[in-house]
PDB file of N, CA and C in Angstrom:
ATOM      1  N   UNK A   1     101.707  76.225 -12.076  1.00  0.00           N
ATOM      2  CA  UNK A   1     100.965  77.461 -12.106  1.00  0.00           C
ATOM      3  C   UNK A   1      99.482  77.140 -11.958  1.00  0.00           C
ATOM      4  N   UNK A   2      99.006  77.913 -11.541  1.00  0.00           N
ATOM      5  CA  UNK A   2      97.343  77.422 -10.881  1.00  0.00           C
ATOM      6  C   UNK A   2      96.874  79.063 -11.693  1.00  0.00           C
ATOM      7  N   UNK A   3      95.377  78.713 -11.760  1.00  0.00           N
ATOM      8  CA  UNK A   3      94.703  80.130 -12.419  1.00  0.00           C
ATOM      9  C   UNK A   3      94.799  81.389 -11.633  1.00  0.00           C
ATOM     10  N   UNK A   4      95.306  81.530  -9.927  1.00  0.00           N
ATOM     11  CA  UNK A   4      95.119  82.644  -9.977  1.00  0.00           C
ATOM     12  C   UNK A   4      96.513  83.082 -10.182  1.00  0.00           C
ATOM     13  N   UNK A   5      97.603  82.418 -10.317  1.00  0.00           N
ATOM     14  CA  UNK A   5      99.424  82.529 -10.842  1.00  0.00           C
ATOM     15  C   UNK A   5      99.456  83.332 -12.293  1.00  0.00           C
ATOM     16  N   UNK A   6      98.123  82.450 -13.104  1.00  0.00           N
ATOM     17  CA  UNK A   6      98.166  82.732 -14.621  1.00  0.00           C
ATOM     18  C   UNK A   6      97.366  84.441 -14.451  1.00  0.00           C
ATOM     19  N   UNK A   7      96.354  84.626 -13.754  1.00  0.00           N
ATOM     20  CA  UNK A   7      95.607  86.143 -13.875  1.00  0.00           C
ATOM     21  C   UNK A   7      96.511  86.947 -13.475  1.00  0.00           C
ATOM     22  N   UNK A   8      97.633  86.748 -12.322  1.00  0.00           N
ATOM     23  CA  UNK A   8      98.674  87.742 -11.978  1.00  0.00           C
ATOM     24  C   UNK A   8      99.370  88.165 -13.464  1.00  0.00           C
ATOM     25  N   UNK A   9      99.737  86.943 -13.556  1.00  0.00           N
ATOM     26  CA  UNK A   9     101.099  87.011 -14.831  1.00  0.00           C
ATOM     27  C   UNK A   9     100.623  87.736 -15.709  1.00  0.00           C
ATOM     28  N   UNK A  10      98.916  87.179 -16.192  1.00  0.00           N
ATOM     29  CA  UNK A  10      98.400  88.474 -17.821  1.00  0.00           C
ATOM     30  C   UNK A  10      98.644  89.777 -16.865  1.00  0.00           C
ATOM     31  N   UNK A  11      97.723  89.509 -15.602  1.00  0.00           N
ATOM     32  CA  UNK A  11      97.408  91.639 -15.383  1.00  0.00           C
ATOM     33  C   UNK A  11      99.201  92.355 -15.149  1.00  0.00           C
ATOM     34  N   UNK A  12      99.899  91.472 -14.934  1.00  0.00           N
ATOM     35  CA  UNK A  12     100.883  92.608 -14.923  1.00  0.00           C
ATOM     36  C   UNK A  12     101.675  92.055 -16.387  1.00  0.00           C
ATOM     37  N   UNK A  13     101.841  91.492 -17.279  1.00  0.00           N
ATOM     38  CA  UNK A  13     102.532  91.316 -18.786  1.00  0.00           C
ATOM     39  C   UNK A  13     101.689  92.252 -19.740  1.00  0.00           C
ATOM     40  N   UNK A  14     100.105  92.493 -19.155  1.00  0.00           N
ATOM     41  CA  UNK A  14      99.666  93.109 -20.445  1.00  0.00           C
ATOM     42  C   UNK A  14      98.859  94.369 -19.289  1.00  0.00           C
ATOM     43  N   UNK A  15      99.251  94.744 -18.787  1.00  0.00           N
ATOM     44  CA  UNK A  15      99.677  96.409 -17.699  1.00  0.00           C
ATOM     45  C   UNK A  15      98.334  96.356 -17.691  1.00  0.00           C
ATOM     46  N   UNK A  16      97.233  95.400 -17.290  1.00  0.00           N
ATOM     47  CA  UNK A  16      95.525  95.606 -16.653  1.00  0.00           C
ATOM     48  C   UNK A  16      95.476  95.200 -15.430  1.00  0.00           C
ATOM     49  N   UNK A  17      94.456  95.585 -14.940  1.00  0.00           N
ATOM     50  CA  UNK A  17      93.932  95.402 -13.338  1.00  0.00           C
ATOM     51  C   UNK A  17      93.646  94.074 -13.285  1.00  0.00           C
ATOM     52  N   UNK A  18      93.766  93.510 -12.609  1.00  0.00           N
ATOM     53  CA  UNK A  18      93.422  92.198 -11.891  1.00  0.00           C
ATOM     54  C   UNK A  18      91.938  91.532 -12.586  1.00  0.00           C
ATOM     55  N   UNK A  19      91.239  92.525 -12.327  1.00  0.00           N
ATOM     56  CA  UNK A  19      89.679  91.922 -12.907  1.00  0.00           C
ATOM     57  C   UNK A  19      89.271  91.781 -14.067  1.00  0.00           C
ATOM     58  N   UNK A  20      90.413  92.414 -15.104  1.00  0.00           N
ATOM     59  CA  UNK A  20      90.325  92.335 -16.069  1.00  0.00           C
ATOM     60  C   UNK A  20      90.734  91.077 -16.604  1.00  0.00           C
ATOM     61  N   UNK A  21      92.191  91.048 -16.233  1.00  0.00           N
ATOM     62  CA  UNK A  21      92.923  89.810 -16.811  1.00  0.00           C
ATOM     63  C   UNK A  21      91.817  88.268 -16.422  1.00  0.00           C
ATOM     64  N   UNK A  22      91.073  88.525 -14.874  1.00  0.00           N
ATOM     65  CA  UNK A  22      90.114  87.323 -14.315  1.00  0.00           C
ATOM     66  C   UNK A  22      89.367  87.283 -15.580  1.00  0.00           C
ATOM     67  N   UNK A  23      88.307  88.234 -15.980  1.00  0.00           N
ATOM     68  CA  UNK A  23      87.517  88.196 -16.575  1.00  0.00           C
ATOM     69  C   UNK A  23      87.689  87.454 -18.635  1.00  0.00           C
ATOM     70  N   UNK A  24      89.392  87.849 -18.319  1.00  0.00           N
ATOM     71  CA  UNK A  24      90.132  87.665 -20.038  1.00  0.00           C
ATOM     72  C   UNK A  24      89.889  85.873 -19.836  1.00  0.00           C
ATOM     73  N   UNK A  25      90.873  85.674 -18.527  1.00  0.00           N
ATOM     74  CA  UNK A  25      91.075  84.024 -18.233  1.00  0.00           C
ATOM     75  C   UNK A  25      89.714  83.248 -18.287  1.00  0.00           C
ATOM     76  N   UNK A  26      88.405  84.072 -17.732  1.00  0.00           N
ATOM     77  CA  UNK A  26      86.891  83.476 -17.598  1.00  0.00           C
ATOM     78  C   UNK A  26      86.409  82.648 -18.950  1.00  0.00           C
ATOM     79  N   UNK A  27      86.837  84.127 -19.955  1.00  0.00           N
ATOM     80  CA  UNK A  27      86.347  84.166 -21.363  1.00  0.00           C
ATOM     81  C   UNK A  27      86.664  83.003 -22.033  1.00  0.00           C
ATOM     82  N   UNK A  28      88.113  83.197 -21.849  1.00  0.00           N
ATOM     83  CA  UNK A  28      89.223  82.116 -22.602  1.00  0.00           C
ATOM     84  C   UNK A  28      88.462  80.641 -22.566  1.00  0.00           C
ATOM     85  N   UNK A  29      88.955  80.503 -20.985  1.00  0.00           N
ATOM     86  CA  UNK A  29      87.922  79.251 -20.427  1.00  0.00           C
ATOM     87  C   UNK A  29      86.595  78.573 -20.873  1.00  0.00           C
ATOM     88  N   UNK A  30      85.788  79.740 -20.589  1.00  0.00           N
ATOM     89  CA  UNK A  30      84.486  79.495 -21.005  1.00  0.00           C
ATOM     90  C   UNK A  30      84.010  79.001 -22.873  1.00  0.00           C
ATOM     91  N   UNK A  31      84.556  80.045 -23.178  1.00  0.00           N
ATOM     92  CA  UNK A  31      84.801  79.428 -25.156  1.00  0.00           C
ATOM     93  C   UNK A  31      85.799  78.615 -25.474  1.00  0.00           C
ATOM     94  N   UNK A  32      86.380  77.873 -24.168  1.00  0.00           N
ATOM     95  CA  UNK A  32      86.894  76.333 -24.855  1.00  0.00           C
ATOM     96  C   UNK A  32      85.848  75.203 -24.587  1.00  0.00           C
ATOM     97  N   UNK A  33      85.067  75.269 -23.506  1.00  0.00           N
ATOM     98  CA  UNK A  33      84.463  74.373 -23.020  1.00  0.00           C
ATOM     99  C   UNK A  33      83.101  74.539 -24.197  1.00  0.00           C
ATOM    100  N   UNK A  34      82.681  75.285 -24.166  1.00  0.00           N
ATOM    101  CA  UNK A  34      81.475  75.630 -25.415  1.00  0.00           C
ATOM    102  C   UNK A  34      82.081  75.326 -26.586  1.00  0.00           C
ATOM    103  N   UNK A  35      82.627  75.376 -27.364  1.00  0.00           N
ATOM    104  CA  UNK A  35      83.469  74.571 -28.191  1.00  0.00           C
ATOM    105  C   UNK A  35      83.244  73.002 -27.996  1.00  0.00           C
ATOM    106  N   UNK A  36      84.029  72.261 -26.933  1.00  0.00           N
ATOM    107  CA  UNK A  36      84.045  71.077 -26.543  1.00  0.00           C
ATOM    108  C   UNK A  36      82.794  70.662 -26.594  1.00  0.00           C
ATOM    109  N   UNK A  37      81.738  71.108 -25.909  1.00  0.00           N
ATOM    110  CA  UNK A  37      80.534  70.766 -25.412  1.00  0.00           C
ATOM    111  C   UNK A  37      79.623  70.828 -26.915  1.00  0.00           C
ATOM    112  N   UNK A  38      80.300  71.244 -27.646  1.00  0.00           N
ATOM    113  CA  UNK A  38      79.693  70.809 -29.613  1.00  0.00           C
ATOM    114  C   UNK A  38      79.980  70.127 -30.243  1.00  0.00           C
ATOM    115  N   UNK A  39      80.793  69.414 -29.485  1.00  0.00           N
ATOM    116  CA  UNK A  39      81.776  68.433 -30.171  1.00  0.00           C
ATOM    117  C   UNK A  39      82.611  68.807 -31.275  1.00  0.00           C
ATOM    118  N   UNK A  40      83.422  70.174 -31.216  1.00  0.00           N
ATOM    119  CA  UNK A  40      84.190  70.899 -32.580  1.00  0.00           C
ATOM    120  C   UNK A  40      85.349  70.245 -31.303  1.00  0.00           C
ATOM    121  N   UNK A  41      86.752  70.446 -32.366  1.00  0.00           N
ATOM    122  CA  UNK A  41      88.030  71.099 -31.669  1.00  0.00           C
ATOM    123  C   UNK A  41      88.369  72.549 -31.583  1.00  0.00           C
ATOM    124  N   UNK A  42      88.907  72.753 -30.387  1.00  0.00           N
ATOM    125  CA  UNK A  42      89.840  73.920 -30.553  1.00  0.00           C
ATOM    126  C   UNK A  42      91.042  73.679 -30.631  1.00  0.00           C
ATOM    127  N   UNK A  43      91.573  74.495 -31.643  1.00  0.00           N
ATOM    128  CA  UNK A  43      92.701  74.794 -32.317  1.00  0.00           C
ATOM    129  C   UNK A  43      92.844  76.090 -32.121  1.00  0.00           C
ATOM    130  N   UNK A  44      94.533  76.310 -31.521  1.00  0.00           N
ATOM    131  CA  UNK A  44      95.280  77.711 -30.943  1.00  0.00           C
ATOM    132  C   UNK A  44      96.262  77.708 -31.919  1.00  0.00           C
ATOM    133  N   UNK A  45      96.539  78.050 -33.111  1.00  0.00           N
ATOM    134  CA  UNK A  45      97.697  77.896 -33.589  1.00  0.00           C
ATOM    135  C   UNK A  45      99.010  78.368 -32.759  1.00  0.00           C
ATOM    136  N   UNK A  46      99.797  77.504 -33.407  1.00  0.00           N
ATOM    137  CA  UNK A  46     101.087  77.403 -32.056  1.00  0.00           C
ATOM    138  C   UNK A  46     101.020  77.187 -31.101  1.00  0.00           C
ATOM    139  N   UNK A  47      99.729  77.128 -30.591  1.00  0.00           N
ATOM    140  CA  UNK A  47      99.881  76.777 -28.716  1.00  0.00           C
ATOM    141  C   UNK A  47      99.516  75.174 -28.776  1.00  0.00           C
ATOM    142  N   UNK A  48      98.491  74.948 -29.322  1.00  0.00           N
ATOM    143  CA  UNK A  48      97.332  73.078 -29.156  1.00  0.00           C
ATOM    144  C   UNK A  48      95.992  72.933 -29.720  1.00  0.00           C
ATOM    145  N   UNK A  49      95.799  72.058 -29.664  1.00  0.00           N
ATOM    146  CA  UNK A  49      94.494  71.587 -30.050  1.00  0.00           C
ATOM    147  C   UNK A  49      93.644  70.684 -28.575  1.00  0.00           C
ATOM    148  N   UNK A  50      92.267  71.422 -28.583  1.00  0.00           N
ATOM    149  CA  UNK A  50      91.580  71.042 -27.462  1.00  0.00           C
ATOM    150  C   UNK A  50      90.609  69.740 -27.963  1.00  0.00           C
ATOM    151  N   UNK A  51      90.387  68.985 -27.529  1.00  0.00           N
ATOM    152  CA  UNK A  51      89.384  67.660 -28.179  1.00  0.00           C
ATOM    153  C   UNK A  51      89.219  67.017 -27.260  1.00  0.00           C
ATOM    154  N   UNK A  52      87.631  66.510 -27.456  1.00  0.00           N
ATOM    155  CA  UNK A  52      87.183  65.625 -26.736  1.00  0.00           C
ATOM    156  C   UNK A  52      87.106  64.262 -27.729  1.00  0.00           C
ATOM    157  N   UNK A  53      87.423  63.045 -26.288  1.00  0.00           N
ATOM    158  CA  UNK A  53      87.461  61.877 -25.996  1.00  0.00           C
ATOM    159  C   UNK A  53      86.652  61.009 -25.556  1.00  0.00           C
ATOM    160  N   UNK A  54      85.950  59.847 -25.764  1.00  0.00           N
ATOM    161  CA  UNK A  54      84.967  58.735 -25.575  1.00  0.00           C
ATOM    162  C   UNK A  54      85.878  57.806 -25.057  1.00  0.00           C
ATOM    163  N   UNK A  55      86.086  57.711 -23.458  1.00  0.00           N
ATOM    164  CA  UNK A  55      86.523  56.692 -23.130  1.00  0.00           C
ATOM    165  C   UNK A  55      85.399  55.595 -22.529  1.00  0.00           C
ATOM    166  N   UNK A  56      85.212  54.317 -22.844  1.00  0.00           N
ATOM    167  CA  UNK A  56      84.424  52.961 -22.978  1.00  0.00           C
ATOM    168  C   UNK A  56      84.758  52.609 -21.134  1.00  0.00           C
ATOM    169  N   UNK A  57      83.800  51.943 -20.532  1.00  0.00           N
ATOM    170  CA  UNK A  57      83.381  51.515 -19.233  1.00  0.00           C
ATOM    171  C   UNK A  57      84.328  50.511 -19.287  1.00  0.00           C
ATOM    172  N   UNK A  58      85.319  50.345 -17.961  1.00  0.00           N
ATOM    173  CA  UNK A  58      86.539  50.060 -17.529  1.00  0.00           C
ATOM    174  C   UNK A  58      86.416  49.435 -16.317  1.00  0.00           C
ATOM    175  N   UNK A  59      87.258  48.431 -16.148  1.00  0.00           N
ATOM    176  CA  UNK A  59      87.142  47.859 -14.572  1.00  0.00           C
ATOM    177  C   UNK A  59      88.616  48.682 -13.514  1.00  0.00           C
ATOM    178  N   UNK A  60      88.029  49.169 -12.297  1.00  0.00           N
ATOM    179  CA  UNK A  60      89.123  49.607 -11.612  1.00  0.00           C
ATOM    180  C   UNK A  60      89.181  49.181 -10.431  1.00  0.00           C
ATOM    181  N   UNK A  61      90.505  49.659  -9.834  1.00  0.00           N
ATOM    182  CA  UNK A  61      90.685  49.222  -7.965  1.00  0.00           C
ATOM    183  C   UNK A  61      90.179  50.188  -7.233  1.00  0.00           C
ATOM    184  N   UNK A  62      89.681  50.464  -5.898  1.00  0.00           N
ATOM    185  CA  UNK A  62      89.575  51.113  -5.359  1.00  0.00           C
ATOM    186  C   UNK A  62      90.530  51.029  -4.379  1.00  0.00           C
ATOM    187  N   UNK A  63      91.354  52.075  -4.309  1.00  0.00           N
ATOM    188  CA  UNK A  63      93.211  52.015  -3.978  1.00  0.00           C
ATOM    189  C   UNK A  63      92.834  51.383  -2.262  1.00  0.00           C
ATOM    190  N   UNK A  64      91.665  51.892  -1.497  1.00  0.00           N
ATOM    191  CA  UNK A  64      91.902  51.737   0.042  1.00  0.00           C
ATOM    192  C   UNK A  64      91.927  50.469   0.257  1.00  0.00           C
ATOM    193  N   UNK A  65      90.499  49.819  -0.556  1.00  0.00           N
ATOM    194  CA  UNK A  65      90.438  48.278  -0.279  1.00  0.00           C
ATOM    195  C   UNK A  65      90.498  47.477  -1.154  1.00  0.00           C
ATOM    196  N   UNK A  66      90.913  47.953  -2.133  1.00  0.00           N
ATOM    197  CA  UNK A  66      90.968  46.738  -3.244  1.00  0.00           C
ATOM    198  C   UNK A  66      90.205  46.242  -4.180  1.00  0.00           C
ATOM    199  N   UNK A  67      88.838  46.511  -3.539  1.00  0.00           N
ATOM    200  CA  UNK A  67      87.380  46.433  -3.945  1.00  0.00           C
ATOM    201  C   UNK A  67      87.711  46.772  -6.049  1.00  0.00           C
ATOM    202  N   UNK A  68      87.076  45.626  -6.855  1.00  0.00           N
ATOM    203  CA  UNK A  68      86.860  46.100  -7.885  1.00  0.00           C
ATOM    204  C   UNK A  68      85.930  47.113  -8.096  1.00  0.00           C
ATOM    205  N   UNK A  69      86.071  48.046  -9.015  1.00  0.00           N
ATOM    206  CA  UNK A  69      84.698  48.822  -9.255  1.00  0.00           C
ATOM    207  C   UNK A  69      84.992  49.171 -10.697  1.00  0.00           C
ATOM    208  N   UNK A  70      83.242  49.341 -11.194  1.00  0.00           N
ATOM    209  CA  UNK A  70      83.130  49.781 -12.706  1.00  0.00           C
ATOM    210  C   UNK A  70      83.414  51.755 -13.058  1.00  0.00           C
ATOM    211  N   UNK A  71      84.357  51.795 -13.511  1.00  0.00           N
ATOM    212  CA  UNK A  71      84.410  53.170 -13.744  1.00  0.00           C
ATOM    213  C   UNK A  71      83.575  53.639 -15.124  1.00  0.00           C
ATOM    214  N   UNK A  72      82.157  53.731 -15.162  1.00  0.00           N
ATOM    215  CA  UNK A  72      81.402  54.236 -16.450  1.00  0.00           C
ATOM    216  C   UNK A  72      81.750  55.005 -17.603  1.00  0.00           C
ATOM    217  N   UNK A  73      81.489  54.924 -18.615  1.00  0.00           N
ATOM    218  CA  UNK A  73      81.563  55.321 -20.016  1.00  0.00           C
ATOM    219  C   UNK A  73      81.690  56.654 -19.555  1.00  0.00           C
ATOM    220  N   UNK A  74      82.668  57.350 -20.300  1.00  0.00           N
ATOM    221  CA  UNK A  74      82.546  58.867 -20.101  1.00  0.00           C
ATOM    222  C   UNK A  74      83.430  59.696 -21.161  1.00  0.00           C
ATOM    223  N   UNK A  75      83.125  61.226 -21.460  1.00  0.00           N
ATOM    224  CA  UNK A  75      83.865  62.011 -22.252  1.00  0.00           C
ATOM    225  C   UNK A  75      84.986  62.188 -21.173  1.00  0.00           C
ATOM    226  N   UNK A  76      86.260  62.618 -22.225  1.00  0.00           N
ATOM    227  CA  UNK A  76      87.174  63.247 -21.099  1.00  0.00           C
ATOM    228  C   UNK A  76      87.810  64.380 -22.457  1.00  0.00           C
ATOM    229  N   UNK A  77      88.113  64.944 -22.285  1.00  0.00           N
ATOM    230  CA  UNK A  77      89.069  65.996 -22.628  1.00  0.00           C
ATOM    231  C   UNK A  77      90.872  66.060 -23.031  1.00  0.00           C
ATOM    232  N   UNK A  78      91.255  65.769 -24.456  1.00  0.00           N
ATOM    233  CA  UNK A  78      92.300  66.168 -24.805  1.00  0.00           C
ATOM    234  C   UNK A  78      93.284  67.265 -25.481  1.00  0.00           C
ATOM    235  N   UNK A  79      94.329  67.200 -24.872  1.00  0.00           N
ATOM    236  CA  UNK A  79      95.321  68.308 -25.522  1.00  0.00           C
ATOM    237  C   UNK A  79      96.301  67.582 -26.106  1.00  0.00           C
ATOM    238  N   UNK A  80      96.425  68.286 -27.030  1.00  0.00           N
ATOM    239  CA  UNK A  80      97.777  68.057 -28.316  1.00  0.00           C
ATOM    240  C   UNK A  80      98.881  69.233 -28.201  1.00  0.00           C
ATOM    241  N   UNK A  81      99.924  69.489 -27.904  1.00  0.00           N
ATOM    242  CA  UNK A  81     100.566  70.640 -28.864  1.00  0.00           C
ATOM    243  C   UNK A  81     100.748  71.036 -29.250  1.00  0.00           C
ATOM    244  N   UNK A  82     101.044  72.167 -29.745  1.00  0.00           N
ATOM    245  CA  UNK A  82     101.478  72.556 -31.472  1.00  0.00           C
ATOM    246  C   UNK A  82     102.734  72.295 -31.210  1.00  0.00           C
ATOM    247  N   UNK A  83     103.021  72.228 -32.592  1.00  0.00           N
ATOM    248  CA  UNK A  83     104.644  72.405 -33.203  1.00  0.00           C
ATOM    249  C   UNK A  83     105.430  73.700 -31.997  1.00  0.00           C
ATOM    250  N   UNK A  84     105.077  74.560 -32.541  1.00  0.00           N
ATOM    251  CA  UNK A  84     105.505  75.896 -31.802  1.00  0.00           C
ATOM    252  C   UNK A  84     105.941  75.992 -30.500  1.00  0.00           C
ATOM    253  N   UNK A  85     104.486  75.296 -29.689  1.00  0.00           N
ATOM    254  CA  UNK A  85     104.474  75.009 -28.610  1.00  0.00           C
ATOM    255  C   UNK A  85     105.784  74.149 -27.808  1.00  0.00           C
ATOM    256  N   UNK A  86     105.640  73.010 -28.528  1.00  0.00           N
ATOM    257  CA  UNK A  86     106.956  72.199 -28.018  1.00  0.00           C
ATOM    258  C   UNK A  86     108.164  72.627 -27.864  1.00  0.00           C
ATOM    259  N   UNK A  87     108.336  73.364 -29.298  1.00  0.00           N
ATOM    260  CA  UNK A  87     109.597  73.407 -29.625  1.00  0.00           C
ATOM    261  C   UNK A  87     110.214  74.901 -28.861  1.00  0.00           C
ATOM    262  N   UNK A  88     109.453  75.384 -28.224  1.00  0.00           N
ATOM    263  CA  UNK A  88     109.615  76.565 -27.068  1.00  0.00           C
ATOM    264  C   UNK A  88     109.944  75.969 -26.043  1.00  0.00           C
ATOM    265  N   UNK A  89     109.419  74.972 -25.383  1.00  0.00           N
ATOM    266  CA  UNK A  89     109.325  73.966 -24.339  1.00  0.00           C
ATOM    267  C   UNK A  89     111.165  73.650 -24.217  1.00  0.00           C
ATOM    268  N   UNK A  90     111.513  72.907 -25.354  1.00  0.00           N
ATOM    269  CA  UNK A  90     112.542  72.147 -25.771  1.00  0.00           C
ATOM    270  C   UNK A  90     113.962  73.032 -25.690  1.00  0.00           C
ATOM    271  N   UNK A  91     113.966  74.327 -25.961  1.00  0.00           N
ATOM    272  CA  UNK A  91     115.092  75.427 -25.941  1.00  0.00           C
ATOM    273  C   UNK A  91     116.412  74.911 -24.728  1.00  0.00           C
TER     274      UNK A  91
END
């Protein structure tokens, strides 16, 4: 499912126009990353927990030629599950 699969699915599950549900998905979006970007977690009960990650400067391949290269220190972004979550998954 890609975001504009997910704006169909809200505007017609919760009977709004298209721009609405965009604008619901924007929101959603936008106050996870502001969250992240404070370094808090988000926590959805039953759905996951959003958290950021400190991954440390790494040596990599560069797949065409082989070439080593340094991939730099960087945040990345994790998800957890909830309980709930999974166990919907699992049915």
């Amino acid at each position: 499912m890609n975001k504009a699969e997910l704006i169909e699915q809200i505007s017609q599950e919760a009977n709004i126009h298209k721009n609405e549900a965009k604008k619901v998905t924007e929101i959603f979006c936008d106050s996870i990353i502001q969250t992240l970007k404070s370094a808090a977690t988000a926590t959805i009960k039953g759905f996951g927990t959003f958290s950021t990650i400190n991954l440390a400067e790494r040596k990599g391949h560069n797949p065409q030629t082989g070439e080593v290269i340094i991939i730099m220190a960087h945040q990345s972004v994790k998800f957890k599950t909830g309980k709930e979550f999974g166990d919907k998954i699992s049915e």
